[in-house]
Protein backbone atom coordinates (compact mmCIF):
# COMPACT_ATOMS: atom_id res chain seq x y z
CA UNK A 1 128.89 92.58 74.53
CA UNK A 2 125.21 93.31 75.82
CA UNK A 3 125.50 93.59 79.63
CA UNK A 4 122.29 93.72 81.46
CA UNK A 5 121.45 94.55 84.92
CA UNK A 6 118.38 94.09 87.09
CA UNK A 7 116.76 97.77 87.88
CA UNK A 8 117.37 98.04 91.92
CA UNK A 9 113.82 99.59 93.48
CA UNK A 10 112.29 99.54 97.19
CA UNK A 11 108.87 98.87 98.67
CA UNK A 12 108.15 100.63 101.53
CA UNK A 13 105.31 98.77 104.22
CA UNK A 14 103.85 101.71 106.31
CA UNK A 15 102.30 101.35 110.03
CA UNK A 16 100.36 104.32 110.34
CA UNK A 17 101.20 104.44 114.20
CA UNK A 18 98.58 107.56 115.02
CA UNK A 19 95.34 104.80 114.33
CA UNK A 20 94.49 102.00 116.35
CA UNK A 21 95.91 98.30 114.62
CA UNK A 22 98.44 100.07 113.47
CA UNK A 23 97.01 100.00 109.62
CA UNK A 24 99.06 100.10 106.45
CA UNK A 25 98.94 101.66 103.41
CA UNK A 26 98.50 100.51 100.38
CA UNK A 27 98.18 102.29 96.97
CA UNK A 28 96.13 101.60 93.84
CA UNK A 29 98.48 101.71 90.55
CA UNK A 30 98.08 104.77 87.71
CA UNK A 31 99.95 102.67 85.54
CA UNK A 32 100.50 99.01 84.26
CA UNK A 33 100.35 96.48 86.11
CA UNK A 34 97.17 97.63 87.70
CA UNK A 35 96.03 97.26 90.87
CA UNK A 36 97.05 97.28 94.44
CA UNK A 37 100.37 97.71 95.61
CA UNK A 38 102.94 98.36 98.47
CA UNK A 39 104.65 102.38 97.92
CA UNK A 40 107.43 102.21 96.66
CA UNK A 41 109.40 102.95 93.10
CA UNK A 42 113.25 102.64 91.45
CA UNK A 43 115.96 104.62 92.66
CA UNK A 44 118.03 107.04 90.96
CA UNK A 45 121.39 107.04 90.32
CA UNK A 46 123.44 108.03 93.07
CA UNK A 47 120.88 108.15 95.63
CA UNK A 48 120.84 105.53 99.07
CA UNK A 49 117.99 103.37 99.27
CA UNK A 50 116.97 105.13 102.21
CA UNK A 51 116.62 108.10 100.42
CA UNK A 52 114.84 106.31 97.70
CA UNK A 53 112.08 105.25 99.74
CA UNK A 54 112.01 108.41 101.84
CA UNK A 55 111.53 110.08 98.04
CA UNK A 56 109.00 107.48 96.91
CA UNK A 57 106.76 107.78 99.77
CA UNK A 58 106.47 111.62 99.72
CA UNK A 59 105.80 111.46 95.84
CA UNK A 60 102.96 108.53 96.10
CA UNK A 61 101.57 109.55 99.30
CA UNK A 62 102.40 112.84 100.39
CA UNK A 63 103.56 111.55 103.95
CA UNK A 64 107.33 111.95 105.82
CA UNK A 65 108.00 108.24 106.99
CA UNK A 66 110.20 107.25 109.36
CA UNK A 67 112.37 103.83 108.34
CA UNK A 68 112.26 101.01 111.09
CA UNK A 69 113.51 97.85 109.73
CA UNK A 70 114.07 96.40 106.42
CA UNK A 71 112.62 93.38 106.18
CA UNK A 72 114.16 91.75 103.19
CA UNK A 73 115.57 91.96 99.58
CA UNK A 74 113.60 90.34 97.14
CA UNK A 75 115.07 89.41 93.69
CA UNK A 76 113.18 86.95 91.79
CA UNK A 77 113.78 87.73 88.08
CA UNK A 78 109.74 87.06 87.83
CA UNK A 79 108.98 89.51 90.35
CA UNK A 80 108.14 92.56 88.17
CA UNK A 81 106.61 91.10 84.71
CA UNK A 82 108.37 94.24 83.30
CA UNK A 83 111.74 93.97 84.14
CA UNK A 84 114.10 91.69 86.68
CA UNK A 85 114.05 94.18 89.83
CA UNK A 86 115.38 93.73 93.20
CA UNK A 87 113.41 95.33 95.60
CA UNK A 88 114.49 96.08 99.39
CA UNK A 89 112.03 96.35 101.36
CA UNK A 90 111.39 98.48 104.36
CA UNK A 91 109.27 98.44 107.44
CA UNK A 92 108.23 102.54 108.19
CA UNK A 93 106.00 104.21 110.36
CA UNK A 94 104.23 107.30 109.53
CA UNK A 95 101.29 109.65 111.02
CA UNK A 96 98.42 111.87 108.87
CA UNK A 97 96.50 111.71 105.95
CA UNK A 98 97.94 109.98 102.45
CA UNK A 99 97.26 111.13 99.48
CA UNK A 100 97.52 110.07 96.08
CA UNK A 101 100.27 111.32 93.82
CA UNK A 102 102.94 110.67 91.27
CA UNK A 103 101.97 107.50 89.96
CA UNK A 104 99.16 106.52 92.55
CA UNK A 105 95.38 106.36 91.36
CA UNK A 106 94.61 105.97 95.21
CA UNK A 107 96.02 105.29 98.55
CA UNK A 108 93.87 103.52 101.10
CA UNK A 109 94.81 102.98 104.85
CA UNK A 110 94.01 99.25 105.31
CA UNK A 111 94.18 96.99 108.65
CA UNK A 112 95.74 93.92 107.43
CA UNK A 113 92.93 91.59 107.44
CA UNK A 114 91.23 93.66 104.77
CA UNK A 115 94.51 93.54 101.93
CA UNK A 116 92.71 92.81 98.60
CA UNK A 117 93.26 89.74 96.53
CA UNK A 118 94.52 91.58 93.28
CA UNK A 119 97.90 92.65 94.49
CA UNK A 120 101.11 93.58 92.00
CA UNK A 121 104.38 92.30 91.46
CA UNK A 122 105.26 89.59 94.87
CA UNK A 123 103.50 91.98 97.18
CA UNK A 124 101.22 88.95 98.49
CA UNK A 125 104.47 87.67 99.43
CA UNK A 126 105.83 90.56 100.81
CA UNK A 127 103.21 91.45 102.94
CA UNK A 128 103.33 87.33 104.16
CA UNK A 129 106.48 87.64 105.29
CA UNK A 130 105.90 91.35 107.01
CA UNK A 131 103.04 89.27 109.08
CA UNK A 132 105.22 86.70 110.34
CA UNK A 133 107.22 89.32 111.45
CA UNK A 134 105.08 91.58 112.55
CA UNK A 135 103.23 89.05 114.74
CA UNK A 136 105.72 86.58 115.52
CA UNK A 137 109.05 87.92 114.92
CA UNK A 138 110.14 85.62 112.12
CA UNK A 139 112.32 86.73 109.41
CA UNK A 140 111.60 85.62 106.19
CA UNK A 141 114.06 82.47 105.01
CA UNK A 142 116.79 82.84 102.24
């Protein structure tokens, strides 16, 4: 019998806290799917989610985050038009200059009004819901 999981990732939304508005950052994809995206990758086996995005977030953009919140899990099959993933997602602050690495083409810090339109994967979503919190303290609904 062919048993198939869903790969198990996290996003990571960072508040650069040392700039006014509080930006975030957002990173341009190396690889397919291209274009804009929240940080964030898969984690390895045997290693805490935390961890995972701590990992992620030093490899992408070079920056030490602290975790705040997670917002939510996300786990639409037609998330990712790779693979099923399910994708925590964390709320982090951070302070300094990003950098592009790993699998990054570019990071840009970006106030929230100025998110592009050609976002990966559910990040439009994502990054919906983070507003409602952000501004108005609603969680996103089940």
């Amino acid at each position: 019998m062919d048993h198939k999981n869903p790969f198990p990732a996290v996003d990571i939304i960072i508040e650069m806290i040392d700039r006014p508005e509080r930006p975030i950052i957002l990173i341009e994809r190396h690889n397919p799917p291209y274009g804009w995206a929240i940080p964030g990758g898969f984690m390895d086996y045997g290693e805490p989610a935390e961890e995972t995005a701590r990992r992620e977030a030093m490899e992408e953009i070079g920056l030490d985050i602290q975790l705040v919140d997670l917002l939510q899990v996300y786990s639409d099959p037609a998330r990712d038009e790779r693979h099923h993933t399910i994708s925590m997602v964390y709320i982090a602050t951070a302070t300094g200059e990003p950098k592009a690495g790993d699998d990054a083409k570019d990071v840009k810090v970006i106030n929230i009004w100025e998110i592009p339109k050609n976002l990966c994967f559910d990040h439009d979503r994502i990054l919906h819901d983070y507003l409602q919190y952000r501004n108005y303290g609603l969680r996103p609904k089940l």
